[in-house]
PDB file of N, CA and C in Angstrom:
ATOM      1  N   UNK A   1       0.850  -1.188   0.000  1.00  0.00           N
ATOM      2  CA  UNK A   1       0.000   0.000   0.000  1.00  0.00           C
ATOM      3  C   UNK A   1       0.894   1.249   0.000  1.00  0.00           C
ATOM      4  N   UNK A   2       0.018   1.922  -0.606  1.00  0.00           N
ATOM      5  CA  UNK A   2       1.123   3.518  -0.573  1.00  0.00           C
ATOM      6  C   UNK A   2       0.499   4.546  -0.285  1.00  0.00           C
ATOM      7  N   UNK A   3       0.672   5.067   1.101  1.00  0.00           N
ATOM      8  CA  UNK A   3       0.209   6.364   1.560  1.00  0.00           C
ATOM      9  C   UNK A   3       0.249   7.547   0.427  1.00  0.00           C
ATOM     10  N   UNK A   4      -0.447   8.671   0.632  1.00  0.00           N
ATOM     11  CA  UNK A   4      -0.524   9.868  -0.188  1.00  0.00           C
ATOM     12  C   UNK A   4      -1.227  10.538   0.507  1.00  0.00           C
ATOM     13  N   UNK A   5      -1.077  11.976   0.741  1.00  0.00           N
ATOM     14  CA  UNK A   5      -1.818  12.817   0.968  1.00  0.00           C
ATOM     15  C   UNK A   5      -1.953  14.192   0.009  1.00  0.00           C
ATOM     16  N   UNK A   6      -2.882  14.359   0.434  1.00  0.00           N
ATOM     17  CA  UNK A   6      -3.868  15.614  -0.792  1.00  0.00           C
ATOM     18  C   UNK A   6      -4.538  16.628  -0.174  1.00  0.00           C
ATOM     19  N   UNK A   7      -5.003  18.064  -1.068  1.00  0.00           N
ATOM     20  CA  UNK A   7      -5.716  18.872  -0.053  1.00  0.00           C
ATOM     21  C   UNK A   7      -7.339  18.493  -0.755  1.00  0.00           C
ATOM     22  N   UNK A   8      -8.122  18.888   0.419  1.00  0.00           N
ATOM     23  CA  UNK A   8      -9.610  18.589  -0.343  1.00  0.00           C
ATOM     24  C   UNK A   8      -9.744  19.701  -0.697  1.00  0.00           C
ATOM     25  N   UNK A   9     -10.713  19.214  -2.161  1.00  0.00           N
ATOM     26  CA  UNK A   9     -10.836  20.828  -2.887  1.00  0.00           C
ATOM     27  C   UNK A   9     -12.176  21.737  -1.920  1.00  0.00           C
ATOM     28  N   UNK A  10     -12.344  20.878  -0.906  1.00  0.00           N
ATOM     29  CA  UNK A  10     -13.858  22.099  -0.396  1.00  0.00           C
ATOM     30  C   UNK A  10     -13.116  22.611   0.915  1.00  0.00           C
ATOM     31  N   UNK A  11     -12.834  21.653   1.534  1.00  0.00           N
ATOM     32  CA  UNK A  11     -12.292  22.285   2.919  1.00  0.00           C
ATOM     33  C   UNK A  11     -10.740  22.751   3.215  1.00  0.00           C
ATOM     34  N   UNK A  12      -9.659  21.994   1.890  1.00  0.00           N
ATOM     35  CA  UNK A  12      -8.242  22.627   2.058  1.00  0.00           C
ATOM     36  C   UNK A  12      -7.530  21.675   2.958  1.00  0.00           C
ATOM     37  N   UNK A  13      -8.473  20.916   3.996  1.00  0.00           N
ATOM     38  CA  UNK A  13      -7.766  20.103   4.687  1.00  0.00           C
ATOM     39  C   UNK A  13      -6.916  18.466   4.341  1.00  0.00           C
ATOM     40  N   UNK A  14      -5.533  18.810   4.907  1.00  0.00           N
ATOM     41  CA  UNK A  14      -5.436  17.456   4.611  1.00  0.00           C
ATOM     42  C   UNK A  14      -5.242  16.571   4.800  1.00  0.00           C
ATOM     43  N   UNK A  15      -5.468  15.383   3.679  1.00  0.00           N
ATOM     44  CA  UNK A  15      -6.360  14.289   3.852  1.00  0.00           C
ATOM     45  C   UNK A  15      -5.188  13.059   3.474  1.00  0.00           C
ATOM     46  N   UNK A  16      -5.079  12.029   4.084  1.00  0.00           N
ATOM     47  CA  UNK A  16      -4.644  10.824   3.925  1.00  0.00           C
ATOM     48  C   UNK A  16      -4.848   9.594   3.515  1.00  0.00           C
ATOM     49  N   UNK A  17      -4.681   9.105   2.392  1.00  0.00           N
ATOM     50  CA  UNK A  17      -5.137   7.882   1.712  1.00  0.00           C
ATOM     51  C   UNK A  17      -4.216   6.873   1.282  1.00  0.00           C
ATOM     52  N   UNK A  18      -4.804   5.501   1.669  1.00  0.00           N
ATOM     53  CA  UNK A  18      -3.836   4.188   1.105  1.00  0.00           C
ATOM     54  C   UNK A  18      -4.374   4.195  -0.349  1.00  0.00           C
ATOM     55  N   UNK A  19      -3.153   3.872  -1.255  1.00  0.00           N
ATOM     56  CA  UNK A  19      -3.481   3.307  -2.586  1.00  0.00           C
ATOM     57  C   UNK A  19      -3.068   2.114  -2.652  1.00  0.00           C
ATOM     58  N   UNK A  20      -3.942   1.224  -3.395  1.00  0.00           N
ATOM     59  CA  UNK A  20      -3.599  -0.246  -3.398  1.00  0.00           C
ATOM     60  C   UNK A  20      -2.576  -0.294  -4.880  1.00  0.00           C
ATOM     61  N   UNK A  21      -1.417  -0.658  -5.082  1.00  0.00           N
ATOM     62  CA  UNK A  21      -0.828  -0.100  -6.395  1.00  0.00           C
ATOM     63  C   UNK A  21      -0.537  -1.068  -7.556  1.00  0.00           C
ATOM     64  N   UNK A  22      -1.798  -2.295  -6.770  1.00  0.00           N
ATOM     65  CA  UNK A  22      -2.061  -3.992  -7.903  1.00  0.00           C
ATOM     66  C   UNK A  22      -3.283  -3.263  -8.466  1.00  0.00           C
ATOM     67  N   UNK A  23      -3.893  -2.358  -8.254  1.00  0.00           N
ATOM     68  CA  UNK A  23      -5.513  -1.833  -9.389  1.00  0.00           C
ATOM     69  C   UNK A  23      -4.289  -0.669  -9.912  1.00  0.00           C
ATOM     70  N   UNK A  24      -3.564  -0.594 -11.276  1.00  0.00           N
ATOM     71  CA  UNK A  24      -2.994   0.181 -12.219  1.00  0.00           C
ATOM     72  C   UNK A  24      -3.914   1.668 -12.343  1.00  0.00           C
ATOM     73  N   UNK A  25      -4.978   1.826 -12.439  1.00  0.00           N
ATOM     74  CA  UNK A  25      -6.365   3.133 -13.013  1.00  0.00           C
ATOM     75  C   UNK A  25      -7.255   2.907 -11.664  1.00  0.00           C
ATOM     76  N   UNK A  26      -7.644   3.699 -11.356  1.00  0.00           N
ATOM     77  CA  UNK A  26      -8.727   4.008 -10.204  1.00  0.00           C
ATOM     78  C   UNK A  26      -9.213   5.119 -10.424  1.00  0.00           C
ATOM     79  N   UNK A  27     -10.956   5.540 -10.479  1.00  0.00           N
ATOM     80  CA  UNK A  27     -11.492   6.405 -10.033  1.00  0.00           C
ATOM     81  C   UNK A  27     -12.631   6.108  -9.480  1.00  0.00           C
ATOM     82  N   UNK A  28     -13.185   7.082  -8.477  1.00  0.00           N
ATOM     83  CA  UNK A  28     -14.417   6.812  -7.682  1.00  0.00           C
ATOM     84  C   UNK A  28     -14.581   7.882  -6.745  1.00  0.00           C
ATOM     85  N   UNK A  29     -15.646   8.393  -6.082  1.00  0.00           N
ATOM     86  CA  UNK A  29     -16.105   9.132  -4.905  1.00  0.00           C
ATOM     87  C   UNK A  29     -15.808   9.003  -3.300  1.00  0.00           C
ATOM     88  N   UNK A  30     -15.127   9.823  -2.913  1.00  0.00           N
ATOM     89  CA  UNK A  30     -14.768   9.197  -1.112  1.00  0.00           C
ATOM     90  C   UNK A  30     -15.430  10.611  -0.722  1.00  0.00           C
ATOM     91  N   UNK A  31     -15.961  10.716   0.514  1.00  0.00           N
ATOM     92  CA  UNK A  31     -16.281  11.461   1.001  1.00  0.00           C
ATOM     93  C   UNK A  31     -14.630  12.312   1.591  1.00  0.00           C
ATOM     94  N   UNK A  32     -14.627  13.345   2.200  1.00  0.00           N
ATOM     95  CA  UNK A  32     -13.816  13.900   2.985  1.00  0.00           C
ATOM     96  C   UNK A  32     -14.042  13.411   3.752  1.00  0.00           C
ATOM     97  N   UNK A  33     -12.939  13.643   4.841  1.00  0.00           N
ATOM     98  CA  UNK A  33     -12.967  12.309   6.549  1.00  0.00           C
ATOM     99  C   UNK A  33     -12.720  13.885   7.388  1.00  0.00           C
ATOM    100  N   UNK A  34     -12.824  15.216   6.920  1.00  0.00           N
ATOM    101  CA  UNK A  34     -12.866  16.273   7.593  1.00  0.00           C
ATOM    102  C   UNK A  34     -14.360  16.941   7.340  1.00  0.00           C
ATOM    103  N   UNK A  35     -14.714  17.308   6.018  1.00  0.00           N
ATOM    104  CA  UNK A  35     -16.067  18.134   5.602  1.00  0.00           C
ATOM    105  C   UNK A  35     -17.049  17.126   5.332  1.00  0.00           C
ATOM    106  N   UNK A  36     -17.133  15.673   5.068  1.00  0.00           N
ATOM    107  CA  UNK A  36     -17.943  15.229   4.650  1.00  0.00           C
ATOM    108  C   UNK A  36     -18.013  14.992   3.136  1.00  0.00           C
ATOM    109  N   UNK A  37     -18.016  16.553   2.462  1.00  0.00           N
ATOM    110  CA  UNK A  37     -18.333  16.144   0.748  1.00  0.00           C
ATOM    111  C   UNK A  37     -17.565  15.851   0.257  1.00  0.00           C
ATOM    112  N   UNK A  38     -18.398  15.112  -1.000  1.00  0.00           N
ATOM    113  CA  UNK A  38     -17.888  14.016  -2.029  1.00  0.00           C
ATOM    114  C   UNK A  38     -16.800  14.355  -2.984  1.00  0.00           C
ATOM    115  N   UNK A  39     -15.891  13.566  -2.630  1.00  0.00           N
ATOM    116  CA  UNK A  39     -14.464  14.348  -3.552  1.00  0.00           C
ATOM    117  C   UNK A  39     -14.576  12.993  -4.675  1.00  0.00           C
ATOM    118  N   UNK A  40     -13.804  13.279  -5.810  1.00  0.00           N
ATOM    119  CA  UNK A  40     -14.187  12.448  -7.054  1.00  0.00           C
ATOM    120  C   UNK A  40     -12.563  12.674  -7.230  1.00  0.00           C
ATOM    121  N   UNK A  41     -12.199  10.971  -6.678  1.00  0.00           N
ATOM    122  CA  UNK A  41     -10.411  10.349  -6.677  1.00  0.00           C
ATOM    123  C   UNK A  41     -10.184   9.800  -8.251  1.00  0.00           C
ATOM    124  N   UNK A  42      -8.734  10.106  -8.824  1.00  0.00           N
ATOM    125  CA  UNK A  42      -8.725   9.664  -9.792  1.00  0.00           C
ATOM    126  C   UNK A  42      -6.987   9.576  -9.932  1.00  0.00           C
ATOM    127  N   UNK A  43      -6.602   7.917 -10.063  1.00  0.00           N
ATOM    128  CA  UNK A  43      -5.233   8.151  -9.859  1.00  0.00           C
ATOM    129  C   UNK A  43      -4.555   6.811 -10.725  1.00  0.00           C
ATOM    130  N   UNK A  44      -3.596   7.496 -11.541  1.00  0.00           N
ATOM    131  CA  UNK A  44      -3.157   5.881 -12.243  1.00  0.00           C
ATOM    132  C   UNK A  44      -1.279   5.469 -11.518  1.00  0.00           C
ATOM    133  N   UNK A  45      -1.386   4.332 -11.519  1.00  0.00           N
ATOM    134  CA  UNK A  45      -0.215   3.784 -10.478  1.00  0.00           C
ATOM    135  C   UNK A  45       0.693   2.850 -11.893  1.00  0.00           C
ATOM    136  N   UNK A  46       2.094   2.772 -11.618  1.00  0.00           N
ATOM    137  CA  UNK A  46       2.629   2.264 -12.525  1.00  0.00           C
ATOM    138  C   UNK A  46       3.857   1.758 -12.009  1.00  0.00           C
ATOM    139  N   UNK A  47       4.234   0.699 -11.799  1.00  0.00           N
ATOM    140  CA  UNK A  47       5.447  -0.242 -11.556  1.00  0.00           C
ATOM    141  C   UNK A  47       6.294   0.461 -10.009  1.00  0.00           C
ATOM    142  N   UNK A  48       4.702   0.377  -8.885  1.00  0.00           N
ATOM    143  CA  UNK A  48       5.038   0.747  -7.661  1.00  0.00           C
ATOM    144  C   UNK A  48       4.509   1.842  -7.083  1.00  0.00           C
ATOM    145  N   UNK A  49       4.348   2.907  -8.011  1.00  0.00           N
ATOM    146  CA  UNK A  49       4.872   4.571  -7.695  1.00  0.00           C
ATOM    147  C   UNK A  49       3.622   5.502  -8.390  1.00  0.00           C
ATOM    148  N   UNK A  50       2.991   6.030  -7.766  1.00  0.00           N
ATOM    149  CA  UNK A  50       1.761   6.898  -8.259  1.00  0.00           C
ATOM    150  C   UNK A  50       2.480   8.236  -9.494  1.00  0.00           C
ATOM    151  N   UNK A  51       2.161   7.648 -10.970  1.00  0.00           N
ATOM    152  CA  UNK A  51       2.055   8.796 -11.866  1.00  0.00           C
ATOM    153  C   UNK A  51       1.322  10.022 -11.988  1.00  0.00           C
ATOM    154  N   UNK A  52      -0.374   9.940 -11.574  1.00  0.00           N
ATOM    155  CA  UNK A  52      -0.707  10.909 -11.286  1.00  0.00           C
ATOM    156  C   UNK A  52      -1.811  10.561 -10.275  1.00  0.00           C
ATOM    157  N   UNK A  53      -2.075  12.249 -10.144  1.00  0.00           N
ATOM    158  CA  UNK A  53      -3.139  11.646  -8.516  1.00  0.00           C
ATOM    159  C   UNK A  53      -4.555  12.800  -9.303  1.00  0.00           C
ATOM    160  N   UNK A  54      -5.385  12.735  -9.211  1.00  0.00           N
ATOM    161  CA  UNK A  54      -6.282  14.453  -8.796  1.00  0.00           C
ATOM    162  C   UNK A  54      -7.062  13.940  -8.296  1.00  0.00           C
ATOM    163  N   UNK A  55      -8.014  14.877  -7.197  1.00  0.00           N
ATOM    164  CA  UNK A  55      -8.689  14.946  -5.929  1.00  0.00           C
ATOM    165  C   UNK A  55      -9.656  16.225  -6.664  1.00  0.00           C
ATOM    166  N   UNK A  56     -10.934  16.343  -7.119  1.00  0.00           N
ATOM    167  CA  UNK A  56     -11.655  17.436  -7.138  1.00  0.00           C
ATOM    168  C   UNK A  56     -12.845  17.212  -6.749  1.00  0.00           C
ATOM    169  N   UNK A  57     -13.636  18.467  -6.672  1.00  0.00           N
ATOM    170  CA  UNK A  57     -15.462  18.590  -6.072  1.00  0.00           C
ATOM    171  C   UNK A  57     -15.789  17.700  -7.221  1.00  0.00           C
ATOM    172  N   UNK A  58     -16.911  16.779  -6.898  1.00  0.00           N
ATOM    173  CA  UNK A  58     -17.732  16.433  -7.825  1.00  0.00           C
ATOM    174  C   UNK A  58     -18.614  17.648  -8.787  1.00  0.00           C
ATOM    175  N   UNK A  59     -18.466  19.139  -8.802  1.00  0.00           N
ATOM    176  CA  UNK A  59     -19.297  19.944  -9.188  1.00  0.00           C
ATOM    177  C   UNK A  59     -18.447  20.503 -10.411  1.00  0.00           C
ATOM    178  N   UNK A  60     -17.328  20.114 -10.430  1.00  0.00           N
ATOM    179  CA  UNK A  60     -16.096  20.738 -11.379  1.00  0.00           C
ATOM    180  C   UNK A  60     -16.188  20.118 -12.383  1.00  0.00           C
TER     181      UNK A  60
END
């Protein structure tokens, strides 16, 4: 697993997440674990090591 942290785009606060780095493409909805709203995760992983990450409002 590979820690990462990010700011949430509503509250700024930040936030800490495991990536599992055997699923290569991931996206999906996590709530904030500070504000509650729905942040929309989107991150592709490649031979270990996160290539890219983004974290935005579902409203963007």
């Amino acid at each position: 697993m590979l820690e990462h942290f990010f700011q949430c785009p509503y509250c700024v606060g930040e936030i800490s997440m495991l990536i599992d780095p055997s699923v290569p493409d991931q996206k999906y909805i996590e709530d904030c674990e500070i504000c509650c709203n729905p942040i929309e995760i989107q991150f592709a992983v490649e031979e270990g090591g996160i290539i890219s990450f983004e974290a935005k409002s579902i409203d963007q």
